[in-house]
C-alpha atoms as a PDB file:
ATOM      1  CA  UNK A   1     -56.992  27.178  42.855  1.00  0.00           C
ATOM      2  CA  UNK A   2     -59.786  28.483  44.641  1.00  0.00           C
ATOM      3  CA  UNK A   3     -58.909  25.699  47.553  1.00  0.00           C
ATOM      4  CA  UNK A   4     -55.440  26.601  47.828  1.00  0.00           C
ATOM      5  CA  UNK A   5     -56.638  29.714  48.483  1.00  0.00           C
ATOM      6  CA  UNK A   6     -58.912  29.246  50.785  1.00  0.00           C
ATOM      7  CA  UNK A   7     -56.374  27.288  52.407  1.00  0.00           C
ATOM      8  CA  UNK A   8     -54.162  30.776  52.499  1.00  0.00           C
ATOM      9  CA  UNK A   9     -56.355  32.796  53.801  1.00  0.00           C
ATOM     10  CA  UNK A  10     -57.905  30.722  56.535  1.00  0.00           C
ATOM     11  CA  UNK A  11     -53.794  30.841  57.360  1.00  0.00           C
ATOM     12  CA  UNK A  12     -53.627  34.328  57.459  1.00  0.00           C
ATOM     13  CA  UNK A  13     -56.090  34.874  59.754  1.00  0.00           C
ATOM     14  CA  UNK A  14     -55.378  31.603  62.493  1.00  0.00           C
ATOM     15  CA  UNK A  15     -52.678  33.509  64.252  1.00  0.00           C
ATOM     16  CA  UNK A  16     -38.870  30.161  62.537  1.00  0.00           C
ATOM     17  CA  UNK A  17     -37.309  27.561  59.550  1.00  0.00           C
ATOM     18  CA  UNK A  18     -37.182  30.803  58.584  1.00  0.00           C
ATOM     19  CA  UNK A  19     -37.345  34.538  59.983  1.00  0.00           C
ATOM     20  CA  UNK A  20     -39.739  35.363  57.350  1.00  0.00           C
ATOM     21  CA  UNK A  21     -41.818  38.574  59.450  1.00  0.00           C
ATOM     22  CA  UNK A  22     -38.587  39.629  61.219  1.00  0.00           C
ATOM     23  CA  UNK A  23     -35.572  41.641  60.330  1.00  0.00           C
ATOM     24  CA  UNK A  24     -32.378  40.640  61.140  1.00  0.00           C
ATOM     25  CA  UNK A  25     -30.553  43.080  63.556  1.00  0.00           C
ATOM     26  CA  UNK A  26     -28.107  45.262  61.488  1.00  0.00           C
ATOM     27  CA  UNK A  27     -24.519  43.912  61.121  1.00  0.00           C
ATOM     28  CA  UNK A  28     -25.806  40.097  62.099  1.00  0.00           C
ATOM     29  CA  UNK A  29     -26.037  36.990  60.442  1.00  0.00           C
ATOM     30  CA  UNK A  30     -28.088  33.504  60.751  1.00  0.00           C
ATOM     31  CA  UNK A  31     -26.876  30.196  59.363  1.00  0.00           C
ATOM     32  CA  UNK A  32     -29.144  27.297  59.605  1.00  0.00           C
ATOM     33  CA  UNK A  33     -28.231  23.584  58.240  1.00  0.00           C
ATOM     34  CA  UNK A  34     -29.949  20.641  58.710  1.00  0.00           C
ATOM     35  CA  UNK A  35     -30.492  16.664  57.331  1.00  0.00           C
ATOM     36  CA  UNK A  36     -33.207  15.356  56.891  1.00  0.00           C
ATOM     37  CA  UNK A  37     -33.649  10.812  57.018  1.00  0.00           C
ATOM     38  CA  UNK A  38     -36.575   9.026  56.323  1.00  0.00           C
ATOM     39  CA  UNK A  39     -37.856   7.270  60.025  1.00  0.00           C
ATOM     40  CA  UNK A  40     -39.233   4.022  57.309  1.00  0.00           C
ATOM     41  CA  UNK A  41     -35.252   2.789  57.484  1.00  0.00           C
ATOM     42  CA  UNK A  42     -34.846   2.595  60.688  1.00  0.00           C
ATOM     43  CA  UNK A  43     -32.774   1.485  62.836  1.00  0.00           C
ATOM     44  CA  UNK A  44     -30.798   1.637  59.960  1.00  0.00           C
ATOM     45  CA  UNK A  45     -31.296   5.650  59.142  1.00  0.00           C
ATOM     46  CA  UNK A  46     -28.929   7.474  56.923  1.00  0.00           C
ATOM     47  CA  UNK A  47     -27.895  11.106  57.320  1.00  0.00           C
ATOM     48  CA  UNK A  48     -27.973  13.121  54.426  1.00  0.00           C
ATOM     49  CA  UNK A  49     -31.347  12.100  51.988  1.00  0.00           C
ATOM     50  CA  UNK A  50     -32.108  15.550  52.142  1.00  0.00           C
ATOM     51  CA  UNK A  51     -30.060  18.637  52.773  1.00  0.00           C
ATOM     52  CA  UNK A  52     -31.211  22.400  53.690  1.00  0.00           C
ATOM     53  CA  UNK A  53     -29.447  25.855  54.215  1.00  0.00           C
ATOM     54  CA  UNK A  54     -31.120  28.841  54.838  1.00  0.00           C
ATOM     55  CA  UNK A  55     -28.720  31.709  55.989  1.00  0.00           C
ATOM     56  CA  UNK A  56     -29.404  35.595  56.455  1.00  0.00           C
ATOM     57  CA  UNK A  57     -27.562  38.707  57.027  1.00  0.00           C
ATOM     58  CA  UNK A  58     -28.747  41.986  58.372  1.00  0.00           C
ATOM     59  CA  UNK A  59     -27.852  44.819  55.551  1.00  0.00           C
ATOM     60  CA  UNK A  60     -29.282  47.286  57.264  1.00  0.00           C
ATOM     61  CA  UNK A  61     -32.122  48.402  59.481  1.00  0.00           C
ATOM     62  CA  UNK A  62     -34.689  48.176  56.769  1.00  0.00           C
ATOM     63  CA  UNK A  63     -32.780  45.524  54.778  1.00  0.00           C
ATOM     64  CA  UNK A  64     -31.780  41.974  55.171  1.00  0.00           C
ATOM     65  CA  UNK A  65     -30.548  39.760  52.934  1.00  0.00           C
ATOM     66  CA  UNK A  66     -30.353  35.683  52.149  1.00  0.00           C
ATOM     67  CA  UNK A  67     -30.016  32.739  50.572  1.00  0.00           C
ATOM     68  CA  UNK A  68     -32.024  29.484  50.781  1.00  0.00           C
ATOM     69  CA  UNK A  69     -32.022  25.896  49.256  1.00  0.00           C
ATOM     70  CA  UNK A  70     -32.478  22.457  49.554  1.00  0.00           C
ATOM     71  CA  UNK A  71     -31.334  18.781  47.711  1.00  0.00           C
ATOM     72  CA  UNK A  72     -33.301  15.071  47.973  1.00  0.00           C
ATOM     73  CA  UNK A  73     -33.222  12.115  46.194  1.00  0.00           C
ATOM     74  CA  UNK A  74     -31.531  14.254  42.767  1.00  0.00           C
ATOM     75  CA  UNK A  75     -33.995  17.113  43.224  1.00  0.00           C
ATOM     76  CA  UNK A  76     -33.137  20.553  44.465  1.00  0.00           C
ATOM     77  CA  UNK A  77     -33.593  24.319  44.589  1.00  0.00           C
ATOM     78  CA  UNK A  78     -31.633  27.206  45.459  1.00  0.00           C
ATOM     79  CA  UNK A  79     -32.549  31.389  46.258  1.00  0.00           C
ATOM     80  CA  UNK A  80     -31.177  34.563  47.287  1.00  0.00           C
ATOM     81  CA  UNK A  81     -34.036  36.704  48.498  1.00  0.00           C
ATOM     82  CA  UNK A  82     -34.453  40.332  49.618  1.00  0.00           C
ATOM     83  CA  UNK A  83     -37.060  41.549  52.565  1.00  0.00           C
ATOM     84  CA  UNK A  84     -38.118  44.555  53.400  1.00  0.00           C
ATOM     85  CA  UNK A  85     -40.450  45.689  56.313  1.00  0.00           C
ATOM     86  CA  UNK A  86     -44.281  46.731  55.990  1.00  0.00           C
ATOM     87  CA  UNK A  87     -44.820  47.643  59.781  1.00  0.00           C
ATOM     88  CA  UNK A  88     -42.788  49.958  61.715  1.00  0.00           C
ATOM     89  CA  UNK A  89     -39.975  48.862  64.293  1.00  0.00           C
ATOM     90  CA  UNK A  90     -41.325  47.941  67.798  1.00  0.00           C
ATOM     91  CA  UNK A  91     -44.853  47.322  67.113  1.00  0.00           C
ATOM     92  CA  UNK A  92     -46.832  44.258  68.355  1.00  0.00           C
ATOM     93  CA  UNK A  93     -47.171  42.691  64.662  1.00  0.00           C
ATOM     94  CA  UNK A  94     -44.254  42.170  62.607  1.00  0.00           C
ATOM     95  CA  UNK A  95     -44.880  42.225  58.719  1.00  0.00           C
ATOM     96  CA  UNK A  96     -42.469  41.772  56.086  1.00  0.00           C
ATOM     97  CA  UNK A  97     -42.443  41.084  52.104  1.00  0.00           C
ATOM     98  CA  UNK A  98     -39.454  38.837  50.445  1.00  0.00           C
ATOM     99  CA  UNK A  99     -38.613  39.160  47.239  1.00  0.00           C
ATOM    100  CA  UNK A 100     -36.393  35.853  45.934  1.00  0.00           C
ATOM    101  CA  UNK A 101     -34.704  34.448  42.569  1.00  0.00           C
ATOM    102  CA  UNK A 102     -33.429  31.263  42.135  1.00  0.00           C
ATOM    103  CA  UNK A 103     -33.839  27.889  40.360  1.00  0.00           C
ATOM    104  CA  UNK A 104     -35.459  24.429  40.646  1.00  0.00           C
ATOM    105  CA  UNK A 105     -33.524  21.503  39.336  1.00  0.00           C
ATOM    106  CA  UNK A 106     -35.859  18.361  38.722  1.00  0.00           C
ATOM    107  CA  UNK A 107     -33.975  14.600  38.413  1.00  0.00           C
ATOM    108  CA  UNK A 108     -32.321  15.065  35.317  1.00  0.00           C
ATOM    109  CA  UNK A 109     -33.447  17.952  34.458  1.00  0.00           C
ATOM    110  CA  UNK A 110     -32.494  21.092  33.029  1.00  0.00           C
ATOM    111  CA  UNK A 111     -32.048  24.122  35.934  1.00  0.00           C
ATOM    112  CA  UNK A 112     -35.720  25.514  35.578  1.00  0.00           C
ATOM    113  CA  UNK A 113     -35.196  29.555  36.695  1.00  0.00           C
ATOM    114  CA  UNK A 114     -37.585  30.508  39.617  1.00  0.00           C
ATOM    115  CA  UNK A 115     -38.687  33.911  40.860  1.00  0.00           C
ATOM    116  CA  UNK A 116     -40.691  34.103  44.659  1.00  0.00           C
ATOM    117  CA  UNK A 117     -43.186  36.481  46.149  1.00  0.00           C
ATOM    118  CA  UNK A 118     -43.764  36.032  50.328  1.00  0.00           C
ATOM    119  CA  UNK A 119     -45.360  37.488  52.871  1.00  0.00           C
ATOM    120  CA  UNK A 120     -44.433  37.104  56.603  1.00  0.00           C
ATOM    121  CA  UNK A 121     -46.619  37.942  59.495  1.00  0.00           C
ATOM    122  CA  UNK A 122     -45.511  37.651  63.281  1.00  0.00           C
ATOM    123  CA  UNK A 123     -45.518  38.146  66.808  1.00  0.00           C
ATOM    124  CA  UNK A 124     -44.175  37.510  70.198  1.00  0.00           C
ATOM    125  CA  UNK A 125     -46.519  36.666  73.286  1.00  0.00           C
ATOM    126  CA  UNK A 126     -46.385  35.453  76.786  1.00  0.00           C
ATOM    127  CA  UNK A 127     -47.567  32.232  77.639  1.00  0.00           C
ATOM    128  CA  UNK A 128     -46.998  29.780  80.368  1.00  0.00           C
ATOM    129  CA  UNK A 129     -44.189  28.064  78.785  1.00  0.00           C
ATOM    130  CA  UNK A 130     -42.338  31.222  78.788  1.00  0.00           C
ATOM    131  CA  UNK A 131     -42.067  33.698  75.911  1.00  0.00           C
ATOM    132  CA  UNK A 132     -43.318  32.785  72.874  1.00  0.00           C
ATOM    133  CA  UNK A 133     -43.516  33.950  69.206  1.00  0.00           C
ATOM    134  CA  UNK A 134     -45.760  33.280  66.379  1.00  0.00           C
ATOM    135  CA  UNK A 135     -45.332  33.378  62.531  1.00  0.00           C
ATOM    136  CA  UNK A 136     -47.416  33.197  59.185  1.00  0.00           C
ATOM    137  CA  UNK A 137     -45.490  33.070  55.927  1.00  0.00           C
ATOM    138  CA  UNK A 138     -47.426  32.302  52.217  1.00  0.00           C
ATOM    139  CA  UNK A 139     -45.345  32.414  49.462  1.00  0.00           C
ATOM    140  CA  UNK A 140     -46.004  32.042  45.869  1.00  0.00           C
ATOM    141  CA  UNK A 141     -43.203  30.518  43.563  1.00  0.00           C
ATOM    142  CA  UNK A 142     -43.146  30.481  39.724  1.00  0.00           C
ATOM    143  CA  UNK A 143     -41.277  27.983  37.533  1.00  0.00           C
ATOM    144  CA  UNK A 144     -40.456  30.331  34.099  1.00  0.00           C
ATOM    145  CA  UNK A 145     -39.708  27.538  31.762  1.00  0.00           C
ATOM    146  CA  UNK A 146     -42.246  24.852  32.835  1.00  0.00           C
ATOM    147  CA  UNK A 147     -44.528  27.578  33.642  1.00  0.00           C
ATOM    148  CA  UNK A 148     -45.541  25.842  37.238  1.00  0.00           C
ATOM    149  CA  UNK A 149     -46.458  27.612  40.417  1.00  0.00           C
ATOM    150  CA  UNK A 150     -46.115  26.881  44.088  1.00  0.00           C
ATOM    151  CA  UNK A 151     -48.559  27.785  46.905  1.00  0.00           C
ATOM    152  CA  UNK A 152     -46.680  27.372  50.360  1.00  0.00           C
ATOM    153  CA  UNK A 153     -48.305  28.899  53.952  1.00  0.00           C
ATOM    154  CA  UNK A 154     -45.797  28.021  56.544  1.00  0.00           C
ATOM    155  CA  UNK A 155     -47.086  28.450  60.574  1.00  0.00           C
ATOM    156  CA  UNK A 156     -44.818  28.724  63.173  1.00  0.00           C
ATOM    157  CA  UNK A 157     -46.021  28.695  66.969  1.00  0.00           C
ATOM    158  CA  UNK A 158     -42.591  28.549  69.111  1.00  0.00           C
ATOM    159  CA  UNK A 159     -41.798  28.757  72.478  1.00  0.00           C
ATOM    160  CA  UNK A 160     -38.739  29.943  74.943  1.00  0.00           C
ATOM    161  CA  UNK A 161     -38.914  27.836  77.979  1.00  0.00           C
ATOM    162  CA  UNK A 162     -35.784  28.447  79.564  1.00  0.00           C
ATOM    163  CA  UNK A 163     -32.602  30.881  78.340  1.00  0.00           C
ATOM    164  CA  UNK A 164     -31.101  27.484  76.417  1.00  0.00           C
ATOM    165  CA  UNK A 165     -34.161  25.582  74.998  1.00  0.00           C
ATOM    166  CA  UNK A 166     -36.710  26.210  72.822  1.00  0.00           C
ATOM    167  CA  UNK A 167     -39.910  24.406  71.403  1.00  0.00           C
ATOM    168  CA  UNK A 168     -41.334  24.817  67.846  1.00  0.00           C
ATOM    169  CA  UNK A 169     -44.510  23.191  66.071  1.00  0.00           C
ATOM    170  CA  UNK A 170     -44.558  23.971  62.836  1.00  0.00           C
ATOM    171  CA  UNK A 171     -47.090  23.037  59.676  1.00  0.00           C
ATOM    172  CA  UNK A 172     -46.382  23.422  56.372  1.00  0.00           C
ATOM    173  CA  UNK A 173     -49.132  23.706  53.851  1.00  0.00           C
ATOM    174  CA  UNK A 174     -48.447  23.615  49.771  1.00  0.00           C
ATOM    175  CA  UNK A 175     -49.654  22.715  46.834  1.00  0.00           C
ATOM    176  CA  UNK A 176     -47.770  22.367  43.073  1.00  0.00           C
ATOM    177  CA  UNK A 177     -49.610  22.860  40.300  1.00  0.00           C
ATOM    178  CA  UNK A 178     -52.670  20.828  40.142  1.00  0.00           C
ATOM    179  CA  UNK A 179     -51.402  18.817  42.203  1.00  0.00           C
ATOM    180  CA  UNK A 180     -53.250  17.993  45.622  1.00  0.00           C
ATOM    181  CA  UNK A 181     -53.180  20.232  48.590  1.00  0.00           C
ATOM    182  CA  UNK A 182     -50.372  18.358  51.294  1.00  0.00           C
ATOM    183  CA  UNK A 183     -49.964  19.263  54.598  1.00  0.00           C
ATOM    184  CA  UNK A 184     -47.321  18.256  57.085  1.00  0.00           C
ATOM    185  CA  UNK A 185     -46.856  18.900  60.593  1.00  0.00           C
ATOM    186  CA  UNK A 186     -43.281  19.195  61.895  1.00  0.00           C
ATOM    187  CA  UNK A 187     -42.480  19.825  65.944  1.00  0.00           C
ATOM    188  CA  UNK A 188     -38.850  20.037  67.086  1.00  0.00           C
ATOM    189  CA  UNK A 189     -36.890  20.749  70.132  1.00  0.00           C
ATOM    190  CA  UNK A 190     -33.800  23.578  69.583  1.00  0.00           C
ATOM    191  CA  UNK A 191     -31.106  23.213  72.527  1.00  0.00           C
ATOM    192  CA  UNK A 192     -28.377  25.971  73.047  1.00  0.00           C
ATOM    193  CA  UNK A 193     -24.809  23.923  72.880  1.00  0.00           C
ATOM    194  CA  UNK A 194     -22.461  27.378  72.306  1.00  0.00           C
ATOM    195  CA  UNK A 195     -22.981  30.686  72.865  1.00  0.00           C
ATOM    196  CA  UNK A 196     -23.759  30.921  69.156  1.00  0.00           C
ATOM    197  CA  UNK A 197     -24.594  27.591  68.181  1.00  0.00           C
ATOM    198  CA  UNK A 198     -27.421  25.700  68.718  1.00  0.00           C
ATOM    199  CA  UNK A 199     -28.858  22.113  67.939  1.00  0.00           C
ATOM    200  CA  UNK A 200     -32.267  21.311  66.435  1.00  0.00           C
ATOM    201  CA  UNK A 201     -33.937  17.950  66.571  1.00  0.00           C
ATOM    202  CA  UNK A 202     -37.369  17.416  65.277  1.00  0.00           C
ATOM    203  CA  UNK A 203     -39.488  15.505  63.151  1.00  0.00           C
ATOM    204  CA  UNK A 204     -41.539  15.771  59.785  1.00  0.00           C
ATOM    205  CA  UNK A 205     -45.066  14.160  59.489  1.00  0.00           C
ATOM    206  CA  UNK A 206     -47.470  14.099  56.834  1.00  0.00           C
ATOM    207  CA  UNK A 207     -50.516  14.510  57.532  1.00  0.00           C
ATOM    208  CA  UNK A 208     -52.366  15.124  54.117  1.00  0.00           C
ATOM    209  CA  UNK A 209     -51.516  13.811  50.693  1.00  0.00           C
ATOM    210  CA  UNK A 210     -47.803  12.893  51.927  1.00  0.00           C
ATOM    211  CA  UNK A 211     -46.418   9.876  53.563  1.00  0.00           C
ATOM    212  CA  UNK A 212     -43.352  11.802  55.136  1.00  0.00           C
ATOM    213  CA  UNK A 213     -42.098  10.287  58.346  1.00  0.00           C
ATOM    214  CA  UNK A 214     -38.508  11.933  58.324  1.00  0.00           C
ATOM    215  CA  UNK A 215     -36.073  13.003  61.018  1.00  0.00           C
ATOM    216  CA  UNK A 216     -34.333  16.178  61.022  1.00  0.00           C
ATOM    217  CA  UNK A 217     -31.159  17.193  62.810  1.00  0.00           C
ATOM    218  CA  UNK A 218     -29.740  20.579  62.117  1.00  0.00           C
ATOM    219  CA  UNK A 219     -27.695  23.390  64.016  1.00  0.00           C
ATOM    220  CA  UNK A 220     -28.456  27.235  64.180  1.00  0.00           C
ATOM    221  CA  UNK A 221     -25.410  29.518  64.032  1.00  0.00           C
ATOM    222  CA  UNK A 222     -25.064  33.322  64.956  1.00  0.00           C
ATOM    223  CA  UNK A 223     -22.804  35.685  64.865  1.00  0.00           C
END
């Protein structure tokens, strides 16, 4: 425990998947899909070994609402969450606090109810690529029946570099249980196709304690 949490708060202080330190804009809503294929089978890769949604929808200023989930290989999980602001509109630092319910469904297994405590962090900057924006999200999940819990810190550093395209380098840090710390990294390149739909290409590496080597297509939608 006390590495995971070093691990956290080494995060928190080294400054989207997910929107996690922004609100969405009143009235507005955020669809992402995506598949996810393991690069090991190729040329041969099939779409589909792992599935994701993660959709939002701006309740109010102060208010936005979601769900988010995820299937592979017989495994899945599935959340509505809540956030709620802890800075005020228009500052430099965005900070925001999700509340989320759900379940985890093992190979199987029984539907194992989940309840999930995060806590976004983010900014936008300038940069020579163009305008970019940078996010910190650590969540901590609990299993109620198998009594388990899940350490996540999610870093985003993404940037605009031209009105259609976007780049995004991502790392995902998390640990189950007792289980060993894993880290993956995960850069992708979004490219505007619609004037609310975009596509999203990128890749999933492990780096730690994981031997992921996956490709991920997905599309943003807003509206």
């Amino acid at each position: 425990m006390r590495h995971i949490f070093a691990v956290l708060v080494f995060a928190l202080w080294s400054g989207p998947a997910s929107a996690g330190a922004w609100m969405r804009e009143p009235g507005t809503s955020f669809i992402s899909l995506a598949t996810q294929s393991d690069l090991a089978k190729a040329p041969r890769i099939r779409p589909g070994e792992g599935v994701s949604i993660f959709a939002e929808h701006g309740l109010g200023p102060r208010v936005t609402i979601g769900i988010d989930g995820w299937r592979s290989n017989g495994t899945g999980a599935f959340a509505a969450f809540l956030r709620l602001p802890l800075s005020r509109p228009g500052g430099a630092h965005n900070f925001a606090l999700d509340l989320a319910l759900g379940g985890y469904r093992g190979k199987g297994q029984p539907t194992d109810p989940t309840i999930r405590l995060a806590l976004g962090w983010g900014r936008g900057f300038r940069s020579p690529l163009g305008p970019g924006w940078a996010q910190i999200e650590s969540s901590i999940e609990r299993r109620l029946k198998s009594r388990r819990s899940i350490l996540k810190t999610d870093l985003t550093l993404g940037f605009s570099v031209s009105e259609s395209r976007k780049m995004m380098f991502q790392t995902f840090v998390s640990r189950e249980g007792r289980d060993p710390v894993t880290i993956k990294l995960a850069p992708s390149y979004v490219m505007k196709i619609g004037a609310r739909l975009d596509l999203v290409a990128g890749l999933v590496l492990g780096l730690r304690n994981s031997q992921s080597r996956d490709l991920v297509i997905g599309t943003w939608i807003s509206f």
